[in-house]
N, C-alpha and C. Protein backbone atom coordinates (compact mmCIF):
# COMPACT_ATOMS: atom_id res chain seq x y z
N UNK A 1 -23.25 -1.60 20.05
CA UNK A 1 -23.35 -1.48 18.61
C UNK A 1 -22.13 -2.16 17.99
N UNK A 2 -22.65 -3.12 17.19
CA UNK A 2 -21.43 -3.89 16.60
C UNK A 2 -21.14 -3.40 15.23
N UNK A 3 -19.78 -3.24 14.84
CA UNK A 3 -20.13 -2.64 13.04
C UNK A 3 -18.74 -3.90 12.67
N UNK A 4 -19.09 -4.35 11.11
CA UNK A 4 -17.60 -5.07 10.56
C UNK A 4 -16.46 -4.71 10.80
N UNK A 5 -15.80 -3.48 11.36
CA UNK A 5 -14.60 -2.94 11.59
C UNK A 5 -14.34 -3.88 13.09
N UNK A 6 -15.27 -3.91 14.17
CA UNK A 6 -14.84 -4.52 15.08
C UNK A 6 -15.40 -6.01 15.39
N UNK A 7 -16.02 -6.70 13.92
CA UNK A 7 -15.97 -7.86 13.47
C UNK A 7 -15.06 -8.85 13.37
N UNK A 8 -13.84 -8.85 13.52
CA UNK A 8 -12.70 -9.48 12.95
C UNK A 8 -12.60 -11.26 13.52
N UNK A 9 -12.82 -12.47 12.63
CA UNK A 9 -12.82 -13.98 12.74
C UNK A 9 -11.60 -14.18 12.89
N UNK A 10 -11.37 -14.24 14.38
CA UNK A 10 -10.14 -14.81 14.75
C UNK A 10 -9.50 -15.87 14.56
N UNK A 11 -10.98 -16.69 13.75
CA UNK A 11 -9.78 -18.11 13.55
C UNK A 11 -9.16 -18.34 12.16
N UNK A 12 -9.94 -16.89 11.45
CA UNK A 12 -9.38 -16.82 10.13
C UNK A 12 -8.00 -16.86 9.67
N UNK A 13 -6.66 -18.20 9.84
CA UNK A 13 -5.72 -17.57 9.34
C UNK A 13 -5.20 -16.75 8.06
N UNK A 14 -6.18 -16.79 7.35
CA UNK A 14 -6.35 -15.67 5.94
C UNK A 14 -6.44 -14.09 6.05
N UNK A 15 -7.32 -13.99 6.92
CA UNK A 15 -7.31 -12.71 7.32
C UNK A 15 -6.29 -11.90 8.39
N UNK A 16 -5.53 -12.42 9.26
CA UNK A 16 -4.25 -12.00 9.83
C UNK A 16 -3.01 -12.06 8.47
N UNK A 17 -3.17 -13.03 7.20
CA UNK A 17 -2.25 -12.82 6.87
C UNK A 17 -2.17 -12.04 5.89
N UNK A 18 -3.46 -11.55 5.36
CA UNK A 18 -3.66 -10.46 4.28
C UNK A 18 -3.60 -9.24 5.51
N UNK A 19 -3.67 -9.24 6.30
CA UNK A 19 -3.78 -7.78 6.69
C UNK A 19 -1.90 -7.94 6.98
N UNK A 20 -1.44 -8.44 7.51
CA UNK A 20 0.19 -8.15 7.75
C UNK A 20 0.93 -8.17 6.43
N UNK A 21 0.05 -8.53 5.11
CA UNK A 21 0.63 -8.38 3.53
C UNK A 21 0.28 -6.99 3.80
N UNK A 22 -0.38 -6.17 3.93
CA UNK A 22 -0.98 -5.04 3.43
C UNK A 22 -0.45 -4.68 4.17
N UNK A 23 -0.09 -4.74 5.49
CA UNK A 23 0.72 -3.33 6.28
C UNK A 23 2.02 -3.28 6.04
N UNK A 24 2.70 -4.78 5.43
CA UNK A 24 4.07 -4.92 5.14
C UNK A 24 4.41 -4.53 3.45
N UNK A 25 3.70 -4.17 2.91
CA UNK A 25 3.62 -3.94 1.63
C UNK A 25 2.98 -2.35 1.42
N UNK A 26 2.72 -1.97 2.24
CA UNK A 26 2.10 -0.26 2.23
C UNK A 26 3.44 0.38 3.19
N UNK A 27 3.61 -0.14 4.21
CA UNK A 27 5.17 0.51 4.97
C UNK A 27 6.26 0.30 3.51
N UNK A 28 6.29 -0.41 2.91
CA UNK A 28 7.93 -0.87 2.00
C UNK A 28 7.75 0.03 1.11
N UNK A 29 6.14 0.48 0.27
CA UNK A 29 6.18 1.86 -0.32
C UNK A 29 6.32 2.98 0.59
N UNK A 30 6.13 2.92 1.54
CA UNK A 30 6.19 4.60 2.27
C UNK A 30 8.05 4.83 2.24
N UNK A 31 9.34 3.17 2.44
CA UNK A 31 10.24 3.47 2.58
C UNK A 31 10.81 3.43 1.20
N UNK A 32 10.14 2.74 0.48
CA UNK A 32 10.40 2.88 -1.02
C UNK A 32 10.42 4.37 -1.55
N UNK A 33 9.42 4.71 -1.18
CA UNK A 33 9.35 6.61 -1.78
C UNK A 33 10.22 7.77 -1.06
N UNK A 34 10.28 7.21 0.27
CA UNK A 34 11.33 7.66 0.76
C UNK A 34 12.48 7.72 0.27
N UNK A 35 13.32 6.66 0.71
CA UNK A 35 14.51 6.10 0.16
C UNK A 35 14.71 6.96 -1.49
N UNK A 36 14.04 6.42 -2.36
CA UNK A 36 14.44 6.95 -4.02
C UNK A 36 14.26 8.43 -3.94
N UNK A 37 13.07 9.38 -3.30
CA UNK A 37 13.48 10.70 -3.34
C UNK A 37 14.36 11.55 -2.66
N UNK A 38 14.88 10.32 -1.56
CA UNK A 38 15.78 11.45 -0.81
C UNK A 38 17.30 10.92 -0.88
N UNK A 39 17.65 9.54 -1.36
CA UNK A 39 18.67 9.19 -1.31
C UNK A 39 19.09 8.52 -2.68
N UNK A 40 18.55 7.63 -3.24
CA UNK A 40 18.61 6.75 -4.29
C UNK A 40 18.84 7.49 -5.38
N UNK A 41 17.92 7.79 -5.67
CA UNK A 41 17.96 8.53 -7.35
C UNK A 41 16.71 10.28 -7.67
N UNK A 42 17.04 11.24 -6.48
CA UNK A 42 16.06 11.79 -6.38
C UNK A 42 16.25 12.84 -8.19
N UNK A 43 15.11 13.58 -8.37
CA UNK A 43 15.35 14.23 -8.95
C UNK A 43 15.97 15.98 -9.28
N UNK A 44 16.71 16.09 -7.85
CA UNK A 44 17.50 17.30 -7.52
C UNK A 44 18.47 16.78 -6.40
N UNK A 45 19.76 17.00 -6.88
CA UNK A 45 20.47 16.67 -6.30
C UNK A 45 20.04 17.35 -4.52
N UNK A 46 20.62 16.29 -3.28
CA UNK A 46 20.38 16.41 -1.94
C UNK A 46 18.31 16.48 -1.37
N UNK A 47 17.91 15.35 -2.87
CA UNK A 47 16.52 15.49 -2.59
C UNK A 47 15.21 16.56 -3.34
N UNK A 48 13.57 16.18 -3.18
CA UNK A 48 13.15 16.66 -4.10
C UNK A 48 12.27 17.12 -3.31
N UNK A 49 10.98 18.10 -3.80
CA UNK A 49 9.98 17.65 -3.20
C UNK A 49 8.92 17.08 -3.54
N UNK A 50 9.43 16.32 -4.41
CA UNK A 50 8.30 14.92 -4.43
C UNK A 50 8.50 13.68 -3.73
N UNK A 51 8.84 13.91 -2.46
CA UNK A 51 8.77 13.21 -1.25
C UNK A 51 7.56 13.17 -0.53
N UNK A 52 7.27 14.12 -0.80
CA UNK A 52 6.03 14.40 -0.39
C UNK A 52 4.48 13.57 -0.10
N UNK A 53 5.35 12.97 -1.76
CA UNK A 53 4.26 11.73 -2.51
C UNK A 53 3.99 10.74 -1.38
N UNK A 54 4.57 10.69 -0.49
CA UNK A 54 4.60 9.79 0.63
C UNK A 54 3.37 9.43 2.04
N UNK A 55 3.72 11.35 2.10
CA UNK A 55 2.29 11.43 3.15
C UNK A 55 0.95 11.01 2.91
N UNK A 56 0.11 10.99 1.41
CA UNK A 56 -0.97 10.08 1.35
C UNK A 56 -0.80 8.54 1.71
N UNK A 57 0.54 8.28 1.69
CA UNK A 57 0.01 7.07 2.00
C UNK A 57 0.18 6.63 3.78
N UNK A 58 0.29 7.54 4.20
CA UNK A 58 1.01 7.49 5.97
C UNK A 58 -0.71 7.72 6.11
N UNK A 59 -1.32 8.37 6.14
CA UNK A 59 -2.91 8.32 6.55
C UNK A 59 -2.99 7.49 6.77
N UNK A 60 -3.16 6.02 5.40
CA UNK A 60 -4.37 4.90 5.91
C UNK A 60 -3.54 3.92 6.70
N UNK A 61 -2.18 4.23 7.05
CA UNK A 61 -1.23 3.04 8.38
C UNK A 61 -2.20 2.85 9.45
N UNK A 62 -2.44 4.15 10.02
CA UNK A 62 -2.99 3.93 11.34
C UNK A 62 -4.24 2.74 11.14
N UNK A 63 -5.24 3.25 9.89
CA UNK A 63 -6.31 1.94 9.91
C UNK A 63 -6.52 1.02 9.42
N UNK A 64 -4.99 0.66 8.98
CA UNK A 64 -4.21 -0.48 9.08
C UNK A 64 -4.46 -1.35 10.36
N UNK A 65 -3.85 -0.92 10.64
CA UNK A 65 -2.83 -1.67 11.82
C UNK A 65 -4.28 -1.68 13.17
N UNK A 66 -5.32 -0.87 12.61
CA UNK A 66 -6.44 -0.92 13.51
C UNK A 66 -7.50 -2.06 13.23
N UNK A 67 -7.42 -2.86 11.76
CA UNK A 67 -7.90 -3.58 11.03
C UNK A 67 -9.30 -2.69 10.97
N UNK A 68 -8.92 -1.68 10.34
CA UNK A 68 -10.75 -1.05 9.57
C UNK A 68 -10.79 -1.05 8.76
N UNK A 69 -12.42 -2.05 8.52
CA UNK A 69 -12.53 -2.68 7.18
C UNK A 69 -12.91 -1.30 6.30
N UNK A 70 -12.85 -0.18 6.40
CA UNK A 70 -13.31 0.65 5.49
C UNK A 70 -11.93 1.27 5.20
N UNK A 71 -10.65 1.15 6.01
CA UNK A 71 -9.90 1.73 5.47
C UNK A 71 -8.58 0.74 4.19
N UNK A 72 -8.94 -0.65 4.55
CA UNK A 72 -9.00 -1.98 3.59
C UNK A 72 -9.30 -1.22 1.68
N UNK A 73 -11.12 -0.63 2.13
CA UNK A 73 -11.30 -0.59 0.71
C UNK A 73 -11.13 0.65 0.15
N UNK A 74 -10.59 1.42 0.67
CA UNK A 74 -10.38 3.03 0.04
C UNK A 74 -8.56 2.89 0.22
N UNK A 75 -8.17 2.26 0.52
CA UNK A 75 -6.74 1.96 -0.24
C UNK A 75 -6.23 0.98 -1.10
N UNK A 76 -7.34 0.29 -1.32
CA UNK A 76 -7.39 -0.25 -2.65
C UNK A 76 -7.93 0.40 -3.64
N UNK A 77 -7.98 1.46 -3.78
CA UNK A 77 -8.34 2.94 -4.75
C UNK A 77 -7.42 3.31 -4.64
N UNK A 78 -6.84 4.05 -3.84
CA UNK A 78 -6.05 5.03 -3.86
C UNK A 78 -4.68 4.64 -4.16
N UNK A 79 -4.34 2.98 -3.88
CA UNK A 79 -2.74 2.67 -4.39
C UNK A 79 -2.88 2.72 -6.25
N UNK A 80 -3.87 2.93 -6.39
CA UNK A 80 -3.78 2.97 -8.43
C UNK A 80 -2.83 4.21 -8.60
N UNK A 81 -3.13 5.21 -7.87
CA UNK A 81 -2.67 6.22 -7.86
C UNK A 81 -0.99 5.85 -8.42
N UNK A 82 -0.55 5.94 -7.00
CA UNK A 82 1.28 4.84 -7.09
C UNK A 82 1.24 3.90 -7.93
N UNK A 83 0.68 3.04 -8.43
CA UNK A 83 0.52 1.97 -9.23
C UNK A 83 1.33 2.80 -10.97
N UNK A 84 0.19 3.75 -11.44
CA UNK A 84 0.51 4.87 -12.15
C UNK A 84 1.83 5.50 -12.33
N UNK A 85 1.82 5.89 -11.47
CA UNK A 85 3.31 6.47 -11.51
C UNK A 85 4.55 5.26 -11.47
N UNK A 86 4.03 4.15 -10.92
CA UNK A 86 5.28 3.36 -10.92
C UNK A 86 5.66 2.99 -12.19
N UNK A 87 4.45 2.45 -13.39
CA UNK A 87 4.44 2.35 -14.96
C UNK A 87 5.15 3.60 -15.57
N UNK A 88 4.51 4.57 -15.50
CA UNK A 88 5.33 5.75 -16.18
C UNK A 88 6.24 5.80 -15.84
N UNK A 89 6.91 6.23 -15.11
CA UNK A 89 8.17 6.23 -14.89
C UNK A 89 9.18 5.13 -15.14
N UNK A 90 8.58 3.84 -14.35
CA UNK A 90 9.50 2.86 -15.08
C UNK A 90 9.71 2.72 -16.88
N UNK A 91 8.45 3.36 -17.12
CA UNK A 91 8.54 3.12 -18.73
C UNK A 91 9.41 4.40 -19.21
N UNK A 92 9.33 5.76 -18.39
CA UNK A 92 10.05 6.92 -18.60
C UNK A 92 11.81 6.83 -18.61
N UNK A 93 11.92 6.19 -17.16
CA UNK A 93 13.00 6.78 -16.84
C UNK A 93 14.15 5.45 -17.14
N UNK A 94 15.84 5.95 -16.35
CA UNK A 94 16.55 5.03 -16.99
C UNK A 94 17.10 4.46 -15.88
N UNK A 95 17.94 3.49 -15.63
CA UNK A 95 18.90 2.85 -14.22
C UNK A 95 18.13 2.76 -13.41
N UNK A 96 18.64 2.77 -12.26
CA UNK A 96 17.99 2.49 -10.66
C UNK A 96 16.52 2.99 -11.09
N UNK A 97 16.51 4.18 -11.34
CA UNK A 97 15.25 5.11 -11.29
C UNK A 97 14.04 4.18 -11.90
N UNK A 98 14.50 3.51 -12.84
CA UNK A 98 13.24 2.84 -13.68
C UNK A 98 12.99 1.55 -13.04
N UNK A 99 14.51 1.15 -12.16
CA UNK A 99 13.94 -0.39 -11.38
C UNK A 99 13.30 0.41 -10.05
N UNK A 100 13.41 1.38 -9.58
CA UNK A 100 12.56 1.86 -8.18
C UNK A 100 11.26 1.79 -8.61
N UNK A 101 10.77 2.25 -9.95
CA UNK A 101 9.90 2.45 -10.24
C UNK A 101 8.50 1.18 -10.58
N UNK A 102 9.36 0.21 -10.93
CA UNK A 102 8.70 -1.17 -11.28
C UNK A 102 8.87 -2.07 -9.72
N UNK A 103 9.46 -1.57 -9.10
CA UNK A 103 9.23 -2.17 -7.73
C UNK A 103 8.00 -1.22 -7.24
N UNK A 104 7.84 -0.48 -7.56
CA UNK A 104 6.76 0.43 -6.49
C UNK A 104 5.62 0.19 -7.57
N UNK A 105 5.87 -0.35 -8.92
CA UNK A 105 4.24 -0.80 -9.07
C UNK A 105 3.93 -2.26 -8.93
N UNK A 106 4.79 -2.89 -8.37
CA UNK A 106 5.07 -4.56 -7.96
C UNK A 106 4.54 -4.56 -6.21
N UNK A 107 4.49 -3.33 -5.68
CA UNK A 107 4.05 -3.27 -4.39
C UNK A 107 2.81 -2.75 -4.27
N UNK A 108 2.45 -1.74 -5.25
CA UNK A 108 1.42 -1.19 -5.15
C UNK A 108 0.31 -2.80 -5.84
N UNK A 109 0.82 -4.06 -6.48
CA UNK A 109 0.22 -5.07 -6.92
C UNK A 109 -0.43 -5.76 -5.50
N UNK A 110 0.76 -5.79 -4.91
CA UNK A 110 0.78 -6.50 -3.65
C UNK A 110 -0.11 -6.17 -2.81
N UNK A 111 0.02 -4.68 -2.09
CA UNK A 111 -1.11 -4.39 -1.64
C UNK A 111 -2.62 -4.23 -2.29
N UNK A 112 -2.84 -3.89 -3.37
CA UNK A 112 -4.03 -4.06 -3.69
C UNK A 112 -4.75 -5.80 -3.83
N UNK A 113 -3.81 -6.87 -3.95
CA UNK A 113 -4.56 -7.78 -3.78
C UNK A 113 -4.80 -8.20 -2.18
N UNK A 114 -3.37 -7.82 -1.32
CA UNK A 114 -3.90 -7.82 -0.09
C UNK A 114 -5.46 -7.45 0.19
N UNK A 115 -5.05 -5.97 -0.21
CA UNK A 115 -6.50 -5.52 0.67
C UNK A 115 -8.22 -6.37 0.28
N UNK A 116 -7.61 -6.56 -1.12
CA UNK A 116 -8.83 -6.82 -1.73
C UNK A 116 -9.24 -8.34 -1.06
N UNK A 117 -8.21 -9.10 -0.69
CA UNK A 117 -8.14 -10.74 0.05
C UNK A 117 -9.03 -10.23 1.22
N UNK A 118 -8.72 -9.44 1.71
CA UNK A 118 -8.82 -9.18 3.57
C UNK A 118 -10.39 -8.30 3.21
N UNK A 119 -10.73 -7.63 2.37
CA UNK A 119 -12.05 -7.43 2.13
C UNK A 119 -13.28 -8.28 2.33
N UNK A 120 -12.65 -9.27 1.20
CA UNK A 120 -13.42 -10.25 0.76
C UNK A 120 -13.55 -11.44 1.99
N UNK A 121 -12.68 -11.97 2.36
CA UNK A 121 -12.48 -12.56 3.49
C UNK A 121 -13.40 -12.35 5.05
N UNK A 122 -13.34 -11.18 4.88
CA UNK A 122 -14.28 -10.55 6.01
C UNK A 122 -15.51 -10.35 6.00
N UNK A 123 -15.77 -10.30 4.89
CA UNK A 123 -17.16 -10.02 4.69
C UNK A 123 -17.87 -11.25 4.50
N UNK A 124 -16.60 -12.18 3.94
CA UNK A 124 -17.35 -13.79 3.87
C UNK A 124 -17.71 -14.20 4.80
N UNK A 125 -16.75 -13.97 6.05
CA UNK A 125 -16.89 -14.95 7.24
C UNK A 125 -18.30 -13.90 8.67
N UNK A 126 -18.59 -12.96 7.15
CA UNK A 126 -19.44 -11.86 8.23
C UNK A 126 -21.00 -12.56 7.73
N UNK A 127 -20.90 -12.81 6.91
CA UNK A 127 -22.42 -13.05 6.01
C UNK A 127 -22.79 -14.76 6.10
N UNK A 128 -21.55 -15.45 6.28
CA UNK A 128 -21.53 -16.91 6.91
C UNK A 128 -22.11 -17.34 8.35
């Protein structure tokens, strides 16, 4: 039984390089959210617990890095989420805090066009 997840066009160099955008751009938010709540600029001194914010995005690594095309398009949903918060806040807050914040919706950009490249890409070279 063959399904698109274990589809992958190896001679696609498009598709190796949207998927290493998307795993290198979904890890830099996991250390991005890290980093600002526990060291950078958290909002209680020695850390918060809105670190927390982090673990949704540690789920979809693994099917990442597994190239599953279904986990491609349900994190291109779910980074709006971060996307969100990176606007508010950058528009909220002041110093570091507001540039952490416009970097993490500059990544959450990144990966969503990744994923959406490596979607599209795959499915082209599936229906071709």
């Amino acid at each position: 039984m063959t399904t698109i997840d274990s589809a992958l066009p190896a001679a696609s160099p498009l598709v190796a390089w949207s998927r290493r955008l998307a795993v290198g751009s979904l890890l830099a938010l996991i250390v991005l959210g890290l980093a600002w709540e526990l060291w950078l600029t958290p909002l209680r001194p020695g850390g918060s617990w809105l670190v927390l914010k982090v673990l949704p995005l540690c789920i979809p690594l693994a099917g990442l890095l597994r190239n599953r095309l279904y986990t491609y398009r349900w994190v291109s949903l779910l980074v709006w989420v971060y996307f969100t918060e990176g606007v508010v806040r950058g528009a909220s807050d002041r110093g570091l805090s507001a540039v952490l914040a416009w970097l993490e919706a500059a990544l959450c950009l990144l990966l969503f066009a990744a994923c959406v490249l490596h979607v599209r890409t795959r499915l082209k070279a599936k229906t071709t």
